[in-house]
N, C-alpha and C. Protein backbone atom coordinates (compact mmCIF):
# COMPACT_ATOMS: atom_id res chain seq x y z
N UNK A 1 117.90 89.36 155.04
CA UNK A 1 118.19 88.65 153.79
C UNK A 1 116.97 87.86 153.32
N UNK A 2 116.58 87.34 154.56
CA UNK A 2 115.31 86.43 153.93
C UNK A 2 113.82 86.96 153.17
N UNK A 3 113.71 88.39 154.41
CA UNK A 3 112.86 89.41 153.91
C UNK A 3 113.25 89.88 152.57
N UNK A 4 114.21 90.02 152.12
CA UNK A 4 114.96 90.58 150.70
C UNK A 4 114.28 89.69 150.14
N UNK A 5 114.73 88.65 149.94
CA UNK A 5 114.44 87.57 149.04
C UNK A 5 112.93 87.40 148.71
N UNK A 6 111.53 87.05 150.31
CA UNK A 6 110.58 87.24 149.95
C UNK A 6 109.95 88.50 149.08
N UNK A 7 110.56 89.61 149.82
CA UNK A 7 109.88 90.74 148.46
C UNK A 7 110.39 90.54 146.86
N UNK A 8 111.35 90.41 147.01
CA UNK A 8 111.52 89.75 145.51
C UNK A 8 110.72 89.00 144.38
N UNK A 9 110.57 87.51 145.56
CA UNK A 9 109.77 86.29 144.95
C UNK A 9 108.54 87.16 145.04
N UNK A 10 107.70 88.30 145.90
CA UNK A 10 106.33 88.59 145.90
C UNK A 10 106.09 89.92 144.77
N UNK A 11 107.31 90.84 144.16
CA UNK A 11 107.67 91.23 143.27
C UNK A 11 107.33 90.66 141.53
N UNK A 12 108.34 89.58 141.96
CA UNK A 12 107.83 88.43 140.82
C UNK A 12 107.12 88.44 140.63
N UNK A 13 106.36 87.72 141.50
CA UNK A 13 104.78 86.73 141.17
C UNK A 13 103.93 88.26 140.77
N UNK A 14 103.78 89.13 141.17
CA UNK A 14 103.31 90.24 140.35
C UNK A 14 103.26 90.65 139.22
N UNK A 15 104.23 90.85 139.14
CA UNK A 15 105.09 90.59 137.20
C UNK A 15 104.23 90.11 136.65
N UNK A 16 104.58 88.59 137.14
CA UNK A 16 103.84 87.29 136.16
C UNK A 16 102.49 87.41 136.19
N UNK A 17 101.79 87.92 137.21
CA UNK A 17 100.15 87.75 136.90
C UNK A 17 100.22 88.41 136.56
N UNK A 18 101.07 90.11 136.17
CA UNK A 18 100.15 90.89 135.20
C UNK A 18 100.69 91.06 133.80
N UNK A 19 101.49 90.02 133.96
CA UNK A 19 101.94 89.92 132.04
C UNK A 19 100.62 88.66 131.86
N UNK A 20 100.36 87.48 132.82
CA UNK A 20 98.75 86.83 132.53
C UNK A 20 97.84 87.65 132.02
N UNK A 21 97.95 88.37 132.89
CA UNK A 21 96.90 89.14 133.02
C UNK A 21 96.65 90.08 131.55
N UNK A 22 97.51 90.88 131.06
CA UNK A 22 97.86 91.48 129.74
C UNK A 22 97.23 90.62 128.31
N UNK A 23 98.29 89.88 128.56
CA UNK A 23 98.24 88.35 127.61
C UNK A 23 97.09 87.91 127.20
N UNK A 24 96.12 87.90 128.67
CA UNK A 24 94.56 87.51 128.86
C UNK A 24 93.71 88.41 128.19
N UNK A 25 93.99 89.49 128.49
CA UNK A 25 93.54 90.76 127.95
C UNK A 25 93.15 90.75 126.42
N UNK A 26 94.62 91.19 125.65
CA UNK A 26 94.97 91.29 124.47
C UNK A 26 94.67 89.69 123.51
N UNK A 27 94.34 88.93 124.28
CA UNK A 27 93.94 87.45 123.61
C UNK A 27 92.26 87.55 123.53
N UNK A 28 91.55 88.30 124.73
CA UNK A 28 90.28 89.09 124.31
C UNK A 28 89.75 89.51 123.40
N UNK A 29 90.71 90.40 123.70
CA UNK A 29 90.43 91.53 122.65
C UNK A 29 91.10 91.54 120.56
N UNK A 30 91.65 90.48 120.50
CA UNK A 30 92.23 89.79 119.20
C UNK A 30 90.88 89.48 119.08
N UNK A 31 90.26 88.21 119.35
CA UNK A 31 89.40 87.41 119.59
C UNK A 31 88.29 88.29 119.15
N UNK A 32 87.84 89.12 120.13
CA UNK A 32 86.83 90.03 119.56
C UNK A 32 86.93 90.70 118.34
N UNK A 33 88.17 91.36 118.12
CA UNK A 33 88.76 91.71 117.01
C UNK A 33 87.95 91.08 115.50
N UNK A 34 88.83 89.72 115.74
CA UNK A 34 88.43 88.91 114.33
C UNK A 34 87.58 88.61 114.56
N UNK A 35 86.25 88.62 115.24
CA UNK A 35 85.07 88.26 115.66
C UNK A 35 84.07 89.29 114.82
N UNK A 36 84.70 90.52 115.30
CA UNK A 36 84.01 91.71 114.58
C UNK A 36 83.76 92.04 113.34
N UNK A 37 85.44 91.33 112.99
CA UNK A 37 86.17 91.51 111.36
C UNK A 37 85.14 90.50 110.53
N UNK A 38 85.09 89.68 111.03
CA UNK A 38 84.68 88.32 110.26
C UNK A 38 83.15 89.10 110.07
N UNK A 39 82.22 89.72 111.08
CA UNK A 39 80.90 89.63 110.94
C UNK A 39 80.78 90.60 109.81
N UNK A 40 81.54 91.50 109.68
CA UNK A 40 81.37 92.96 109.06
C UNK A 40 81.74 91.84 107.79
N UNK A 41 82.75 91.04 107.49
CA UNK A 41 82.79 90.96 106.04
C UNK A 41 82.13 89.99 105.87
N UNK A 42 81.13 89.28 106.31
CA UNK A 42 79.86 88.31 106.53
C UNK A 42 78.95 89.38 105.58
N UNK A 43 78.75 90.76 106.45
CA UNK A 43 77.83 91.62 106.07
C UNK A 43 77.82 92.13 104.50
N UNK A 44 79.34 92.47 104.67
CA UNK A 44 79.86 93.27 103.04
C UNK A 44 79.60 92.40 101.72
N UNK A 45 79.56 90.61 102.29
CA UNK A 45 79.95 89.91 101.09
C UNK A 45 79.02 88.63 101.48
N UNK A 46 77.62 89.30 101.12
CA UNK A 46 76.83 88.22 101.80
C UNK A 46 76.40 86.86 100.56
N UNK A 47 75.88 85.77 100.87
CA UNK A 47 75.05 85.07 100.07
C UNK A 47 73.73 85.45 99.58
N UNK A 48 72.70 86.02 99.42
CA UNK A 48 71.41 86.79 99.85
C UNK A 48 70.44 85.12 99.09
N UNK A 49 69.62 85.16 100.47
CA UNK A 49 69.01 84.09 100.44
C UNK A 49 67.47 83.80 99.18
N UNK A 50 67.65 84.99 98.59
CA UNK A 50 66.89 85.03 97.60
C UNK A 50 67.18 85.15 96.42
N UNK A 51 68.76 84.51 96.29
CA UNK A 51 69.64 83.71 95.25
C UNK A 51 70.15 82.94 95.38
N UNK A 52 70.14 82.26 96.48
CA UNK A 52 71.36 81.13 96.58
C UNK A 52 70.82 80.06 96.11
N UNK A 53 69.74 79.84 95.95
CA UNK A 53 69.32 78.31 95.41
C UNK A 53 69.56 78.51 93.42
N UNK A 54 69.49 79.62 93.43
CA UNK A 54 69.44 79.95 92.15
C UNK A 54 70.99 79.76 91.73
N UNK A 55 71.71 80.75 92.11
CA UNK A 55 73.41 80.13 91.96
C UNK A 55 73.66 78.59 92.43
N UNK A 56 73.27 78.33 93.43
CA UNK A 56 73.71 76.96 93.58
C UNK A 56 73.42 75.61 92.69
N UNK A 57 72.33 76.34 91.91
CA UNK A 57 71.98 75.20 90.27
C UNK A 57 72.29 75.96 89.07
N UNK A 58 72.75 77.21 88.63
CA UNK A 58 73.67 77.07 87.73
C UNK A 58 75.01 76.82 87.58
N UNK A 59 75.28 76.92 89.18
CA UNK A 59 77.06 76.71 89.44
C UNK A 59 76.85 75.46 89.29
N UNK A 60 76.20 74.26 89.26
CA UNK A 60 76.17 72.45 89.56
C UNK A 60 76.07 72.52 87.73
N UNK A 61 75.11 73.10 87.18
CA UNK A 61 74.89 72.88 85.71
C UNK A 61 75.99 73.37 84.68
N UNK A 62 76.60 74.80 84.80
CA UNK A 62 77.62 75.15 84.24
C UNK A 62 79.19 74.55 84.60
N UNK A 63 79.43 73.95 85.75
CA UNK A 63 80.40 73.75 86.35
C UNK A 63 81.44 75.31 86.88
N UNK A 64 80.84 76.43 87.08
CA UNK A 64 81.41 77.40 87.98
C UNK A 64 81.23 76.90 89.41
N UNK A 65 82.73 77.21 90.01
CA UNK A 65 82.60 77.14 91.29
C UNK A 65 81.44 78.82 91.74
N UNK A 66 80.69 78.49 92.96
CA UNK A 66 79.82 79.30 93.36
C UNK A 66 80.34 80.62 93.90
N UNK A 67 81.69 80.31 94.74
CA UNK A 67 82.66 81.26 95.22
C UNK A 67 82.67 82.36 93.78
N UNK A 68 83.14 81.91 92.72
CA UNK A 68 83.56 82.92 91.61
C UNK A 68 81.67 83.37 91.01
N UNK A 69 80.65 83.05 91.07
CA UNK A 69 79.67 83.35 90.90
C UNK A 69 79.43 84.23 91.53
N UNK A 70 79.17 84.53 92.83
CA UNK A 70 79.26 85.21 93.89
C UNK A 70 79.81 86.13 93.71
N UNK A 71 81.33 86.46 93.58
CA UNK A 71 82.42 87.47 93.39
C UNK A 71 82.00 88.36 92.62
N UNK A 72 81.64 87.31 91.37
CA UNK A 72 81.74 88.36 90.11
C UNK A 72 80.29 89.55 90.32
N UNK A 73 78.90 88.70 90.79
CA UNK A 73 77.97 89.74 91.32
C UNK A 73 78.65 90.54 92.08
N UNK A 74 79.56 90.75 93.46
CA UNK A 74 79.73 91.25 94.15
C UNK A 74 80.43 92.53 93.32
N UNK A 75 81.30 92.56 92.33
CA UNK A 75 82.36 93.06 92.19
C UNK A 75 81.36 93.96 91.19
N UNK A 76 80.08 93.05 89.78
CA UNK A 76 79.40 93.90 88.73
C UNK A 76 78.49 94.64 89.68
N UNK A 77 77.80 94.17 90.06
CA UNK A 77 76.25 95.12 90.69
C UNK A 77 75.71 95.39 92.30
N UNK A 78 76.73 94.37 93.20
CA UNK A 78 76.77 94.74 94.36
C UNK A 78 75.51 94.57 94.87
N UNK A 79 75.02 93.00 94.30
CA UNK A 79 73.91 92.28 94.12
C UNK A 79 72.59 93.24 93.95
N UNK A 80 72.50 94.33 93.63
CA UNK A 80 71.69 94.76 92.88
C UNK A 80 70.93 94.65 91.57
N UNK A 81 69.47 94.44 91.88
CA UNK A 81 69.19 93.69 90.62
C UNK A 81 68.35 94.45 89.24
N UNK A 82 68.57 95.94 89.92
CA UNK A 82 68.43 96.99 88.52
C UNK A 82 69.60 97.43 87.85
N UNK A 83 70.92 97.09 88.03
CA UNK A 83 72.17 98.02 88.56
C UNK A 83 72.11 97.90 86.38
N UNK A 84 72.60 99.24 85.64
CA UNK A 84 72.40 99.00 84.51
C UNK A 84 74.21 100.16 84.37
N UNK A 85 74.76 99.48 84.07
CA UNK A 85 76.24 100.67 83.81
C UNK A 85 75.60 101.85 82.64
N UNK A 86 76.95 102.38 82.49
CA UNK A 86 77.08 103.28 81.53
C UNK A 86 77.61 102.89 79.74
N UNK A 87 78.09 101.75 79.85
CA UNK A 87 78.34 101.08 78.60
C UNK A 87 76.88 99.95 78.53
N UNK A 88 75.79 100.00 79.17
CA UNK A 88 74.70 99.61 78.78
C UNK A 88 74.41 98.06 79.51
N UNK A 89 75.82 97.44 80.34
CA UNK A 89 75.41 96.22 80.87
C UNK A 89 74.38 96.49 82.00
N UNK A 90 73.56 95.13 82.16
CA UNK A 90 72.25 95.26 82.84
C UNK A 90 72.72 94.13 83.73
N UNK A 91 71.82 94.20 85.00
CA UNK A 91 71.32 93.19 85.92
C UNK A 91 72.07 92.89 86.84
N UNK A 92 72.04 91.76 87.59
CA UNK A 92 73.03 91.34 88.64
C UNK A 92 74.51 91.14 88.45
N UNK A 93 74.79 90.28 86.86
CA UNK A 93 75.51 90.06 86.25
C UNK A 93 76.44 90.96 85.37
N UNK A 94 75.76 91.86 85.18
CA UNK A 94 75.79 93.35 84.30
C UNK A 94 76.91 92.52 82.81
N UNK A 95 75.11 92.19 82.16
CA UNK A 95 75.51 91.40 80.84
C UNK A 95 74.80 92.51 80.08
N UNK A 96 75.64 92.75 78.70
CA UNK A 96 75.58 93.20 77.56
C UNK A 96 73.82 92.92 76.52
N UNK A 97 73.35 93.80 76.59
CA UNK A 97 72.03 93.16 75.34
C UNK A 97 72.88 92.25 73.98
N UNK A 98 74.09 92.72 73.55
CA UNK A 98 74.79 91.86 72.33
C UNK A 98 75.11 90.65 72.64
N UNK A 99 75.71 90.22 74.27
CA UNK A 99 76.35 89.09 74.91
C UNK A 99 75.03 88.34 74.89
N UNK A 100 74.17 88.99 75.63
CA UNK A 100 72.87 88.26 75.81
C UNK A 100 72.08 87.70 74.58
N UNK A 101 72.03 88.13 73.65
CA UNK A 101 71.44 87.93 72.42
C UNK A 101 72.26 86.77 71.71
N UNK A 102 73.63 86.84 71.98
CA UNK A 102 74.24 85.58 71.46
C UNK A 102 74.18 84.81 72.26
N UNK A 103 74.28 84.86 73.78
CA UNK A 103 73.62 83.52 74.28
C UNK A 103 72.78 82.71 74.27
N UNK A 104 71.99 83.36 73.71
CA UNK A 104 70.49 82.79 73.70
C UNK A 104 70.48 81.87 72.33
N UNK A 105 71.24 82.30 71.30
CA UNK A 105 71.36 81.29 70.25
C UNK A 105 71.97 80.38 70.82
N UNK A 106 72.57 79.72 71.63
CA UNK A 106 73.13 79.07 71.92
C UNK A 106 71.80 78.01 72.94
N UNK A 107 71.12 78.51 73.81
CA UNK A 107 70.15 78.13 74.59
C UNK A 107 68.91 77.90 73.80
N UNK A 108 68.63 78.83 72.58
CA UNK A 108 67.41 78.79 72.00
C UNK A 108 66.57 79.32 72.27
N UNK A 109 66.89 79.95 73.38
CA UNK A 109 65.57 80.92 74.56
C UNK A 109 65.63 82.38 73.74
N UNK A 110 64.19 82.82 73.65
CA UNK A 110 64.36 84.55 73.55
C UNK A 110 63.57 85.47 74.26
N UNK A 111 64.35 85.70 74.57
CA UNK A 111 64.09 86.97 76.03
C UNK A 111 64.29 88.59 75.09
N UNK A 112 63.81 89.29 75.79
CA UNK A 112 63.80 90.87 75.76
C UNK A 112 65.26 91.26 76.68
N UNK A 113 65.86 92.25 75.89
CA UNK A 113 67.01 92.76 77.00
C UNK A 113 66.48 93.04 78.43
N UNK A 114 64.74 93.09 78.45
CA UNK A 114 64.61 93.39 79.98
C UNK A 114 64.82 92.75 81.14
N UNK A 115 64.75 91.36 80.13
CA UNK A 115 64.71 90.33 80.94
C UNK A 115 66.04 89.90 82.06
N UNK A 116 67.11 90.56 81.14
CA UNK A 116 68.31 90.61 82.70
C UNK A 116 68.37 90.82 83.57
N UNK A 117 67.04 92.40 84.05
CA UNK A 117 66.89 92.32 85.25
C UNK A 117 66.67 91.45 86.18
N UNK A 118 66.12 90.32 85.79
CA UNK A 118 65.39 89.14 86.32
C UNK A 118 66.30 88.56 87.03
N UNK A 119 66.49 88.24 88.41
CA UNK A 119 68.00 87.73 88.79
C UNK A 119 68.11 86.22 88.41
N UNK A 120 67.41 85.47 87.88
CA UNK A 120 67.58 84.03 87.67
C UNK A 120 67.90 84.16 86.15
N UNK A 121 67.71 84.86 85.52
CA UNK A 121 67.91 85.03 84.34
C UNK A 121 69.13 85.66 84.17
N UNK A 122 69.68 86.48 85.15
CA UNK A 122 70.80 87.24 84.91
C UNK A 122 72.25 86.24 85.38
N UNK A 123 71.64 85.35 86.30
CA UNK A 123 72.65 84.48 86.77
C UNK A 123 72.39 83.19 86.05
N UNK A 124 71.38 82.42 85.28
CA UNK A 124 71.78 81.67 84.52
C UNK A 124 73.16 82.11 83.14
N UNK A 125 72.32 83.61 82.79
CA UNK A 125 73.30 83.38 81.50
C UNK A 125 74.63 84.06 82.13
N UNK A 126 74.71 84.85 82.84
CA UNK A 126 76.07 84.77 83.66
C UNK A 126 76.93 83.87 83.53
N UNK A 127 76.16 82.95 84.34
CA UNK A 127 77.20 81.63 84.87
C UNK A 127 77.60 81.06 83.00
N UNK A 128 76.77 80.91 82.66
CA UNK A 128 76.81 80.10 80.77
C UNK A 128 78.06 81.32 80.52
N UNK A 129 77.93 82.08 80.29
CA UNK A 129 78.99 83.32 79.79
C UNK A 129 80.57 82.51 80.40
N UNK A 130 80.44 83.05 82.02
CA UNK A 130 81.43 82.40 82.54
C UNK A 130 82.46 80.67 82.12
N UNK A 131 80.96 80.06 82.23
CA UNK A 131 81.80 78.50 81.74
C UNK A 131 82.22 78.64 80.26
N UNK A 132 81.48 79.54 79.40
CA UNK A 132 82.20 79.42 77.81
C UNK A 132 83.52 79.92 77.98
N UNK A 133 83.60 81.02 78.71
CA UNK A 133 84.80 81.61 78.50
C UNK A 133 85.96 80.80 79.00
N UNK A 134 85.57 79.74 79.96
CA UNK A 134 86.65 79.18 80.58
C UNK A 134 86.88 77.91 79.98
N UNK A 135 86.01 77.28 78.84
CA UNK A 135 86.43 76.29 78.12
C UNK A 135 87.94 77.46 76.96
N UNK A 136 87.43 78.39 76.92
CA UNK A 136 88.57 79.05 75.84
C UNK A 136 89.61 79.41 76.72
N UNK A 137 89.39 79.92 77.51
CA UNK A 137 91.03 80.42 78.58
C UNK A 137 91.27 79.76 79.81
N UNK A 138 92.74 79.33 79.71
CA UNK A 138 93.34 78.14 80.97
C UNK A 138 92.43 78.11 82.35
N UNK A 139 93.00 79.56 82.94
CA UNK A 139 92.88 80.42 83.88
C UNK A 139 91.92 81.30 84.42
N UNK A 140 91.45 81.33 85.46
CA UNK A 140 89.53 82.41 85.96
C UNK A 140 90.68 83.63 85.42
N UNK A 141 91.72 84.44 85.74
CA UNK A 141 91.87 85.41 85.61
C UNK A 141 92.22 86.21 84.43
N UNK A 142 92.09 85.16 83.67
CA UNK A 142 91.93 85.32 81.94
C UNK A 142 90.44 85.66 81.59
N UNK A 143 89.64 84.56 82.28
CA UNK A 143 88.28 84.56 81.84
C UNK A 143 87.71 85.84 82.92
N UNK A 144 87.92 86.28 83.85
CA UNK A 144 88.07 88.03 84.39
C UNK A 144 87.75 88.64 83.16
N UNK A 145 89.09 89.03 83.05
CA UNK A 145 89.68 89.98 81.95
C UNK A 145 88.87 89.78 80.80
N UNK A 146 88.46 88.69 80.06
CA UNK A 146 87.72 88.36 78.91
C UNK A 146 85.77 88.76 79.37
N UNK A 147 85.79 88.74 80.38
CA UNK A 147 83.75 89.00 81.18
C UNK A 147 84.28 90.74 81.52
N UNK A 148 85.38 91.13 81.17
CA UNK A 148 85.55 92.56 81.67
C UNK A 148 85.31 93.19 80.20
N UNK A 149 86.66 93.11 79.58
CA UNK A 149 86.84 93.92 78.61
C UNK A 149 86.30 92.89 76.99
N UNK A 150 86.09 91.75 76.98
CA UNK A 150 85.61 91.10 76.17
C UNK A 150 86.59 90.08 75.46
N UNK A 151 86.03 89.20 75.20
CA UNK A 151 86.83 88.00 74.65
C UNK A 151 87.62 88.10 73.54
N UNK A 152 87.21 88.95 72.52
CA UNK A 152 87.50 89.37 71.25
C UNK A 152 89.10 90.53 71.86
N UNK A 153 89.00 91.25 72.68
CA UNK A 153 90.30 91.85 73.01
C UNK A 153 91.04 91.40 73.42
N UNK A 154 90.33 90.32 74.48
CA UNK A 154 91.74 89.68 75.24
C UNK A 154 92.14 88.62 74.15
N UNK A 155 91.86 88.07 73.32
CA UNK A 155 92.35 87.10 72.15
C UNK A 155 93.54 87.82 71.27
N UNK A 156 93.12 88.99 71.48
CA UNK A 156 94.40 89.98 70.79
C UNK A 156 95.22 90.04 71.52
N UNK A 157 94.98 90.61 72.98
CA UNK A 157 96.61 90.67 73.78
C UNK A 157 97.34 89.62 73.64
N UNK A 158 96.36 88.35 73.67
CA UNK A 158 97.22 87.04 74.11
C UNK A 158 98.15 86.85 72.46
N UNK A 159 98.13 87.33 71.59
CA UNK A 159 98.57 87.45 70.29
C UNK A 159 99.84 88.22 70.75
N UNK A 160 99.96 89.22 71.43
CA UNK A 160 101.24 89.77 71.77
C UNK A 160 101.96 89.05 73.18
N UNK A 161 103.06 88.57 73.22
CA UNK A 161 103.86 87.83 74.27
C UNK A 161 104.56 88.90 75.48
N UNK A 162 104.39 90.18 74.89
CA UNK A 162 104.74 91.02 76.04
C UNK A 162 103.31 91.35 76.97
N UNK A 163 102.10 90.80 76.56
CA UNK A 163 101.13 90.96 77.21
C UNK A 163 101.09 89.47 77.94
N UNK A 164 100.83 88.47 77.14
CA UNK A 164 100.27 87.36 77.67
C UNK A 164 101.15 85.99 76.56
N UNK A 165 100.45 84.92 76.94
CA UNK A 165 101.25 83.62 76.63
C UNK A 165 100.44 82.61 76.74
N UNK A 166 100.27 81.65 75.84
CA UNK A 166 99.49 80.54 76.46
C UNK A 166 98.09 80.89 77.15
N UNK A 167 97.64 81.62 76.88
CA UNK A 167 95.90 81.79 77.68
C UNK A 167 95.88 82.44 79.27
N UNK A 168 97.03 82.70 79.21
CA UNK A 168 97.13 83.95 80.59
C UNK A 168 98.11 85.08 80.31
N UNK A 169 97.27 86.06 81.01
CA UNK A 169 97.71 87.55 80.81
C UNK A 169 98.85 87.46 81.82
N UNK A 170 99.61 87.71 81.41
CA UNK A 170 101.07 88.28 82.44
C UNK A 170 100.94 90.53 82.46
N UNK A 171 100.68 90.94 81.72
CA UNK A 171 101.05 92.61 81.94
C UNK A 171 99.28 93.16 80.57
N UNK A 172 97.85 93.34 81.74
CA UNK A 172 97.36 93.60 80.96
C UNK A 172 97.01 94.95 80.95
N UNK A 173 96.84 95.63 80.05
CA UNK A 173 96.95 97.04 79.27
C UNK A 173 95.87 97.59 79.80
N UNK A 174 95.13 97.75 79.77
CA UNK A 174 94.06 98.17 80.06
C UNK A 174 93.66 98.31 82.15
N UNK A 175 94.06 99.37 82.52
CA UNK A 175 93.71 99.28 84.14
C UNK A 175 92.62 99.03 84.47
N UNK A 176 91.57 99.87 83.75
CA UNK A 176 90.02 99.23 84.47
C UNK A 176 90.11 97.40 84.34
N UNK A 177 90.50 97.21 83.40
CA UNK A 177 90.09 95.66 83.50
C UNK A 177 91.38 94.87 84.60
N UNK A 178 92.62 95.38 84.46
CA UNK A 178 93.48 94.67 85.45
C UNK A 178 93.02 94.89 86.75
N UNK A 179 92.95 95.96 87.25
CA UNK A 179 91.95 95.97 88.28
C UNK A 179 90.41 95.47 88.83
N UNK A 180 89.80 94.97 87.76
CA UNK A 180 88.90 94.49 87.87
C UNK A 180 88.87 92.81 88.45
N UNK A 181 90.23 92.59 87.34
CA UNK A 181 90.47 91.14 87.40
C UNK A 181 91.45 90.87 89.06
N UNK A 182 92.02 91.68 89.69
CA UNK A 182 92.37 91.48 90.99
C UNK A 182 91.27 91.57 92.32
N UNK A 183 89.96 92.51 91.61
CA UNK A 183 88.99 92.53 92.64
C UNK A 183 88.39 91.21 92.89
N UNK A 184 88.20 90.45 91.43
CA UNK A 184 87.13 89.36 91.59
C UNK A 184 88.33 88.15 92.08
N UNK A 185 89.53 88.25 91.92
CA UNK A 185 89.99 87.27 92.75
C UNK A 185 90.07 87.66 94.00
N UNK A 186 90.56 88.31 94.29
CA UNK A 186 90.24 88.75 96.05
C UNK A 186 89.04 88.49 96.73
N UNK A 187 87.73 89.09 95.57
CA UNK A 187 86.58 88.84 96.41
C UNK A 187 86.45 87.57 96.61
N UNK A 188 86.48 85.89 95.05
CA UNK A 188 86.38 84.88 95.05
C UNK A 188 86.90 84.07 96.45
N UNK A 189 88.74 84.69 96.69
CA UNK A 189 89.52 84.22 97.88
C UNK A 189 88.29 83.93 99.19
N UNK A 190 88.11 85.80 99.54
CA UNK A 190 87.10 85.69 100.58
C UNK A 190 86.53 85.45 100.66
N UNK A 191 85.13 84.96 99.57
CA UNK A 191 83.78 83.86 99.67
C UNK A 191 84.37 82.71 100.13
N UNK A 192 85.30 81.84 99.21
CA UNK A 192 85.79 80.77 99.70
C UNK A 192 86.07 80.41 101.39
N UNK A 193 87.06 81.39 101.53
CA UNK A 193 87.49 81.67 103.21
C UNK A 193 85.99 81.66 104.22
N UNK A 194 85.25 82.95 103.95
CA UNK A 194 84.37 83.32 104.71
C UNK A 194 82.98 81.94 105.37
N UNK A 195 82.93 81.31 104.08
CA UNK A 195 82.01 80.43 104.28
C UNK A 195 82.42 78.91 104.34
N UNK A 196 83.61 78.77 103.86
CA UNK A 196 84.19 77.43 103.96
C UNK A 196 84.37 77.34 106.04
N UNK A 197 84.58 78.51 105.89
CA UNK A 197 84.20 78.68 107.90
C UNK A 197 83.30 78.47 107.93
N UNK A 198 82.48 79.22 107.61
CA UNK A 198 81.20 79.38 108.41
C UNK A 198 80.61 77.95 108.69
N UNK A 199 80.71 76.89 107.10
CA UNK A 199 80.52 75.73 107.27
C UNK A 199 81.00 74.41 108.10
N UNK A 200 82.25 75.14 108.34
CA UNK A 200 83.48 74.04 109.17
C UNK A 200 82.51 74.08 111.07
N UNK A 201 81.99 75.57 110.73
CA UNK A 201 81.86 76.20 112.62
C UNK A 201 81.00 74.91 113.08
């Protein structure tokens, strides 16, 4: 009986160290997991140190948070600083020669459309683009949609109530741009996340 009992209790205690043991394991290997996860989207969605001083003084001057500065490169040119679309936007920012040309009345500066390539140039009037649009619409995911498909369209949807209301789009028409406008919040989310760590570490 007593022998019964010890194999039992030595049964047990087996068990238990190798559910420890498991536990230990799989708490490893999580660990490494999001270790891995985190570096790769470190990699995918970087700061590149041969802009950040540059965003970090038009985001202080325009009042954009840097997170949505960031995004929106990530999402137009994939910080590429020739990247030129097929509807003709240029630079990091992938701004319009028409957008650009009216900014500049506004600044007083005159530049050549070449000049977007220039990444300080492409992220000053970026960011200026960005803060105008957001003195006109409540919401970043208005002002998305308005740096996507243009201010002049989205002023029309918001004219129809089955689209939008009050300065936010509830159902917008256009997929390239609704999709556009879910990338740059997602990406914005994860700058925020990624580096508000990195800074906490």
């Amino acid at each position: 009986m007593a022998k019964e009992r010890k194999k039992r209790v030595k049964i047990g205690l087996k068990r238990s160290l190798a559910l420890i043991l498991i536990l230990a394991l799989s708490l490893g290997f999580g660990l490494a997991y999001e270790s891995i996860y985190r570096h790769v989207e470190l990699y995918l969605h970087p700061k590149p140190v041969t802009i950040a001083d540059t965003v970090e003084r038009y985001s202080l001057l325009y009042g954009v948070p840097q997170n949505i500065v960031y995004a929106v490169i990530k999402c137009e040119s994939d910080f590429v600083t020739e990247a030129q679309s097929h509807k003709n936007a240029r630079g990091l920012m992938q701004m319009t020669p028409d957008t650009f040309e009216w900014l500049q009345t506004r600044t007083g500066e005159e530049y050549a459309v070449e000049a977007l390539y220039d990444a300080e140039i492409s992220i000053k009037y970026g960011t200026l683009y960005l803060s105008l649009l957001k003195e006109e619409f409540p919401v970043w995911e208005t002002v998305y949609a308005a740096y996507n498909a243009g201010p002049n369209r989205v002023r029309e949807w918001l004219k129809n109530e089955t689209i939008g209301h009050g300065g936010i789009l509830y159902n917008i028409p256009y997929k390239e741009t609704r999709n556009y406008v879910k990338k740059v919040v997602k990406t914005a989310e994860l700058y925020t996340k990624l580096y508000d760590e990195e800074n906490a570490a």
